[in-house]
Protein backbone atom coordinates (compact mmCIF):
# COMPACT_ATOMS: atom_id res chain seq x y z
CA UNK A 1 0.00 0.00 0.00
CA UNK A 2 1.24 3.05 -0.88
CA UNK A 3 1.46 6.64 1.29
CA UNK A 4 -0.29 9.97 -0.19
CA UNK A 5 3.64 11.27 -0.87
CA UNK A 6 4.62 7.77 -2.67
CA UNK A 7 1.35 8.40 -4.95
CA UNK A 8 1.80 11.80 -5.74
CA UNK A 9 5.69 10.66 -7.09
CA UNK A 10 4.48 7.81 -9.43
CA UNK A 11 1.87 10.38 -10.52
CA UNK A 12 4.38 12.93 -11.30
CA UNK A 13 6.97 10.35 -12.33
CA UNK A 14 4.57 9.18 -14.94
CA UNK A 15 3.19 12.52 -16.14
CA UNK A 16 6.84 13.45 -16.66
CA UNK A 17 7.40 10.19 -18.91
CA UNK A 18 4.24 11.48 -21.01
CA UNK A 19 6.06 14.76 -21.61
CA UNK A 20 8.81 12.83 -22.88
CA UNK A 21 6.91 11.26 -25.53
CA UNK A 22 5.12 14.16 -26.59
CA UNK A 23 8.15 15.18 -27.81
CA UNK A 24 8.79 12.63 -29.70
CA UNK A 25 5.31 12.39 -31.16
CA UNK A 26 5.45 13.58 -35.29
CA UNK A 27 2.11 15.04 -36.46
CA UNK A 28 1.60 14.39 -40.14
CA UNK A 29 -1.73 15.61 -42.08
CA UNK A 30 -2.62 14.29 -45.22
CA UNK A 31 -4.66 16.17 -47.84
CA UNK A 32 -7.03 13.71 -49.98
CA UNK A 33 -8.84 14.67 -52.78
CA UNK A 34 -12.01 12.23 -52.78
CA UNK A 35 -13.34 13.51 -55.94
CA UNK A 36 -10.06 12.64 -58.20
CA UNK A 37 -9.31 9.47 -55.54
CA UNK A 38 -13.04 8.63 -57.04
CA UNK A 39 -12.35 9.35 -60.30
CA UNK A 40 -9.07 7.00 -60.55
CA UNK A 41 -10.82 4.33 -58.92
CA UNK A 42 -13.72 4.07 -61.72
CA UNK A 43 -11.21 4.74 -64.36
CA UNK A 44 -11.20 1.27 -65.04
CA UNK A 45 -14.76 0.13 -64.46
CA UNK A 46 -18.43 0.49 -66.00
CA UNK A 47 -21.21 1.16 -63.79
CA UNK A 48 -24.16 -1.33 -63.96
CA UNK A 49 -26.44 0.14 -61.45
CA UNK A 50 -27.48 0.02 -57.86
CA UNK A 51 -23.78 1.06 -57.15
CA UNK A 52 -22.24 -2.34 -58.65
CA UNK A 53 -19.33 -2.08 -61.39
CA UNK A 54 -17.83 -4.42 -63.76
CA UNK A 55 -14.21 -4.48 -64.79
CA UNK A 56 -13.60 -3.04 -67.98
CA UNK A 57 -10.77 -4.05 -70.58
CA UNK A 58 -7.55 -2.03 -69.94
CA UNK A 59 -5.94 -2.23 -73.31
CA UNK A 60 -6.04 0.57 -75.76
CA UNK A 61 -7.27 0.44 -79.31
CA UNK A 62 -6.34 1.51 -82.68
CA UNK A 63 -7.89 4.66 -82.30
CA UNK A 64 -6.04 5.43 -79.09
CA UNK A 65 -9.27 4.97 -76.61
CA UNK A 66 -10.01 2.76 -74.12
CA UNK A 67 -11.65 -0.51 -74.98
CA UNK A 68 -14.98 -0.89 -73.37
CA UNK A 69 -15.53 -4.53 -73.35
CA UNK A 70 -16.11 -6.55 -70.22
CA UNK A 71 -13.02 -7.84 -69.08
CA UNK A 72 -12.26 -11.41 -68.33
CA UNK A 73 -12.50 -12.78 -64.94
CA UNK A 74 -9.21 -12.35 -62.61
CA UNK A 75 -8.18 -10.92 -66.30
CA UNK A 76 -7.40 -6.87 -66.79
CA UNK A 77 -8.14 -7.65 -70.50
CA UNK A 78 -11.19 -8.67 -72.36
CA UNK A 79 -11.74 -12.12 -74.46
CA UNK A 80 -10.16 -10.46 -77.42
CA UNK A 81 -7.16 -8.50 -75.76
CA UNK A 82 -5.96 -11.45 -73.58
CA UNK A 83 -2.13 -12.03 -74.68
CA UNK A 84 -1.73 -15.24 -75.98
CA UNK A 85 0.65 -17.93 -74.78
């Protein structure tokens, strides 16, 4: 059992330990921008409704744009795209 003095110096002791790390404590802030963090993220999918999305082929076509074909399961590229073996 401890006195009222022996309490008051593990209080202390321990309030001076939390000092110490305060001092060592780094804030960081980080800025996201949801609307282009949204953007990125449906860059490569088609909406279907009711908030579902498919995967869309990632290759590029002869014109340059982005094919819009469904793409293959556990595949980034559609039926057509797939690289052959």
């Amino acid at each position: 059992m401890n006195t009222r003095s022996q309490t008051k110096q593990t209080i202390f002791g321990k309030e001076k330990e939390l000092e110490k790390e305060k001092e060592n404590i780094k804030i960081l802030f980080v800025e996201i921008d949801f609307d282009e963090a949204s953007e990125a993220w449906r860059s490569n999918k088609k909406c279907i409704g009711n908030g579902y999305y498919k995967y869309i082929c990632s290759q590029k076509t002869k014109s340059g744009n982005q094919c819009k074909r469904e793409s293959l399961h556990f595949c980034e590229y559609c039926k057509i795209h797939t690289p052959k073996k």
